[in-house]
Each structure stands twice: as C-alpha cells, then as structure tokens.
Protein backbone atom coordinates (compact mmCIF):
# COMPACT_ATOMS: atom_id res chain seq x y z
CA UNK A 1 0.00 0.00 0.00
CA UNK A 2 1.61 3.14 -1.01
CA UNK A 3 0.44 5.92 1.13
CA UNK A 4 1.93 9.56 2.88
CA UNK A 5 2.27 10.72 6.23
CA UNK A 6 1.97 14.51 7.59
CA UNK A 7 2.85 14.94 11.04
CA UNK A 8 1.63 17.92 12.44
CA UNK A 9 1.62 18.94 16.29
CA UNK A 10 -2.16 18.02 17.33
CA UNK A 11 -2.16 15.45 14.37
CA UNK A 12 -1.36 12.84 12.32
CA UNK A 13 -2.42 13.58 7.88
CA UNK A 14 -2.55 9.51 6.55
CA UNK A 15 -3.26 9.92 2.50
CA UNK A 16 -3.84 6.83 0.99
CA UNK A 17 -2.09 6.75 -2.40
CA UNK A 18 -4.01 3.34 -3.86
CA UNK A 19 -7.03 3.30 -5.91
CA UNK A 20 -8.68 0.24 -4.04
CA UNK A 21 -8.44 -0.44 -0.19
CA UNK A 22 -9.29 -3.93 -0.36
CA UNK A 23 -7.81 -7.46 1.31
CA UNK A 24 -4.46 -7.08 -0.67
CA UNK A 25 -3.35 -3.52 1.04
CA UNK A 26 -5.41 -3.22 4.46
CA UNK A 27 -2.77 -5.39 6.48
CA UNK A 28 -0.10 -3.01 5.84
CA UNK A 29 -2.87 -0.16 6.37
CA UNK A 30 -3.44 -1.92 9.58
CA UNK A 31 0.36 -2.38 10.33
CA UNK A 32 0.79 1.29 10.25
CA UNK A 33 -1.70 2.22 12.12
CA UNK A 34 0.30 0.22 15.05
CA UNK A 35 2.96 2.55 14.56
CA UNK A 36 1.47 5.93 14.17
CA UNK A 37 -0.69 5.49 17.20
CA UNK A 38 2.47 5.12 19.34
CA UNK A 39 2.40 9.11 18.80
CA UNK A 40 -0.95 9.43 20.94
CA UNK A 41 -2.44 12.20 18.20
CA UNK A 42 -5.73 12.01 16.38
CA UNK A 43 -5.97 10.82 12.88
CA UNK A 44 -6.93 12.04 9.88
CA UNK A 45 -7.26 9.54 7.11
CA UNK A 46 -7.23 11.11 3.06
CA UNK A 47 -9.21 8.61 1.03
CA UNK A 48 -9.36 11.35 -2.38
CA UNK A 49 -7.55 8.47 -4.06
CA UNK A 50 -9.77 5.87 -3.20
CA UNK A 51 -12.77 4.96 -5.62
CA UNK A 52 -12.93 1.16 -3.98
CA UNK A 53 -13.40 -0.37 -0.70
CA UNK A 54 -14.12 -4.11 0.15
CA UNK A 55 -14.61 -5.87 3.75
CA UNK A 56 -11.20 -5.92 4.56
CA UNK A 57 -11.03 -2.38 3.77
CA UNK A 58 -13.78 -1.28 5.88
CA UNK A 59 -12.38 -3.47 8.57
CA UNK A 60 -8.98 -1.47 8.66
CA UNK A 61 -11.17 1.60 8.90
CA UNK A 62 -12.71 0.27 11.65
CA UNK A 63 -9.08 -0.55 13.55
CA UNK A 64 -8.25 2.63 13.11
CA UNK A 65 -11.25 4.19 14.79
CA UNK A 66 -11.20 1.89 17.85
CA UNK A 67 -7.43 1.78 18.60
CA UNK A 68 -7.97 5.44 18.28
CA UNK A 69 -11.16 5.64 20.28
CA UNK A 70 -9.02 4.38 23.10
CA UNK A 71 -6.52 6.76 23.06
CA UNK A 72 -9.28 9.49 23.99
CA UNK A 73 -8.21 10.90 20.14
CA UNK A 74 -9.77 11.20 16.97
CA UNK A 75 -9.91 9.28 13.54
CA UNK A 76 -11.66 11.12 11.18
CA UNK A 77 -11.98 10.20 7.38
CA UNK A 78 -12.25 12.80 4.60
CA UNK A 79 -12.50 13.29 0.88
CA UNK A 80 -14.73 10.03 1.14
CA UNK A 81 -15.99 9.26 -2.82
CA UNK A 82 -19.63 9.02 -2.92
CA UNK A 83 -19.27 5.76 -4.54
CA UNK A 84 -17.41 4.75 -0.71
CA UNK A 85 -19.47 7.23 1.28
CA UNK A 86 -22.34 5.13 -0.06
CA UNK A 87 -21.10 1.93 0.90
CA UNK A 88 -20.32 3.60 3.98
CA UNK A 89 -24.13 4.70 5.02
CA UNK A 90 -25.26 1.20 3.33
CA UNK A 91 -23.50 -1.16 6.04
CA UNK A 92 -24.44 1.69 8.64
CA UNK A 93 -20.67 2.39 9.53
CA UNK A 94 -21.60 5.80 9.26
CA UNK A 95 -22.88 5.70 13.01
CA UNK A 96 -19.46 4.71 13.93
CA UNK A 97 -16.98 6.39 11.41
CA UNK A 98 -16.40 10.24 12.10
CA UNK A 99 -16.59 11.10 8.11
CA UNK A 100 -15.75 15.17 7.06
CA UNK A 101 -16.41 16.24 3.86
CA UNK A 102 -12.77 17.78 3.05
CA UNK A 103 -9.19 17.99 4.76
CA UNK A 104 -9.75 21.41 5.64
CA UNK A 105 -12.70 20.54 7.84
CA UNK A 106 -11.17 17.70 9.30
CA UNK A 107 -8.42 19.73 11.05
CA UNK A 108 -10.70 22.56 11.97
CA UNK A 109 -12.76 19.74 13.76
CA UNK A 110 -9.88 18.40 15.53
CA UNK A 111 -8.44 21.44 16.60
CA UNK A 112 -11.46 22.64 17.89
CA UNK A 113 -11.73 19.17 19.88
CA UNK A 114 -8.39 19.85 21.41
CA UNK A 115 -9.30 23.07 22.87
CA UNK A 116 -12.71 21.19 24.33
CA UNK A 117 -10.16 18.93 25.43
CA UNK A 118 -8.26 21.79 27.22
CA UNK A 119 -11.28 22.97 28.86
C-alpha cells in the first residue's frame, strides 16, 4: 500500500495513495496504524484516491477508529468518494466512522476538539 504521512503537532495527515483499499493492502494499512498510534495524536485519514473499498477495507477503517477511540483521540476520514461514502451509510458504519467532507474541515474539527479537550 503506497500511502503519505503529515505529522503535524495536534495530528497525524494519513493519505492513501491506492485506488482500491481492499484485502491485498489493508494489512499493511493496519500495520501502520500500530505505529502511528504510538504518537498518541488524532488521525486524519485522506481517502481522495480511493474509488474502492471491500470488507477488509472497511475493517482497517474500523481498527483505526477503535485503537484510536481508546486513546481518547480522533480518527476522522475525509475526501470520502460518494461511490465509498455510499457503501459507507449502506452497512451503517456511518454511526461509527467520524466522516468530514474535506481535509480542511477535518483539522478545523480536531483542533477545535483539542481546545474542548483543554477545557
């Protein structure tokens, strides 16, 4: 799985760099994950690239938000496709999966949550 990694102080920017997230790439998706969580920050995961995601895919996703989840920190997934935002709402991850319509958005959200978390 090819993907890039912007650290930034209150956050972690993951963009996936494949056109699929399916069973092939989600293990190393996954294997990442251990390692960027070691630096305690929210996530914010780019899927612009993505136009396909199976099971396995979804599953990843749903690592991410709980290993997350238990760090008191965010994962938050933006740029969705409609195609995946669909697929998304259709297997009613959307109640669990913090999704933001652009990047932009996403980091407003979590810096907003890290003043909350201030308070």
């Amino acid at each position: 799985m090819e993907f890039e990694i912007k650290e930034h102080e209150k956050y972690i920017f993951f963009v996936l760099q494949e056109k699929k997230f399916i069973v092939n790439n989600a293990p190393k998706f996954k294997t990442q994950l251990m390692y960027l969580i070691k630096e305690n920050k929210s996530l914010i995961c780019d899927m612009s690239n993505i136009d396909y995601v199976d099971s396995s895919g979804l599953s990843a996703l749903l690592v991410g938000d709980r290993l997350l989840k238990q760090q008191n920190n965010l994962f938050i997934l933006c740029n969705v496709s409609k195609k995946v935002t669909e697929l998304i709402e259709l297997t009613k991850l959307n109640k669990i999966l913090l999704v933001i319509e652009d990047s932009n958005e996403a980091k407003d959200y979590i810096m907003f949550n890290e003043l909350e978390k201030e308070l």
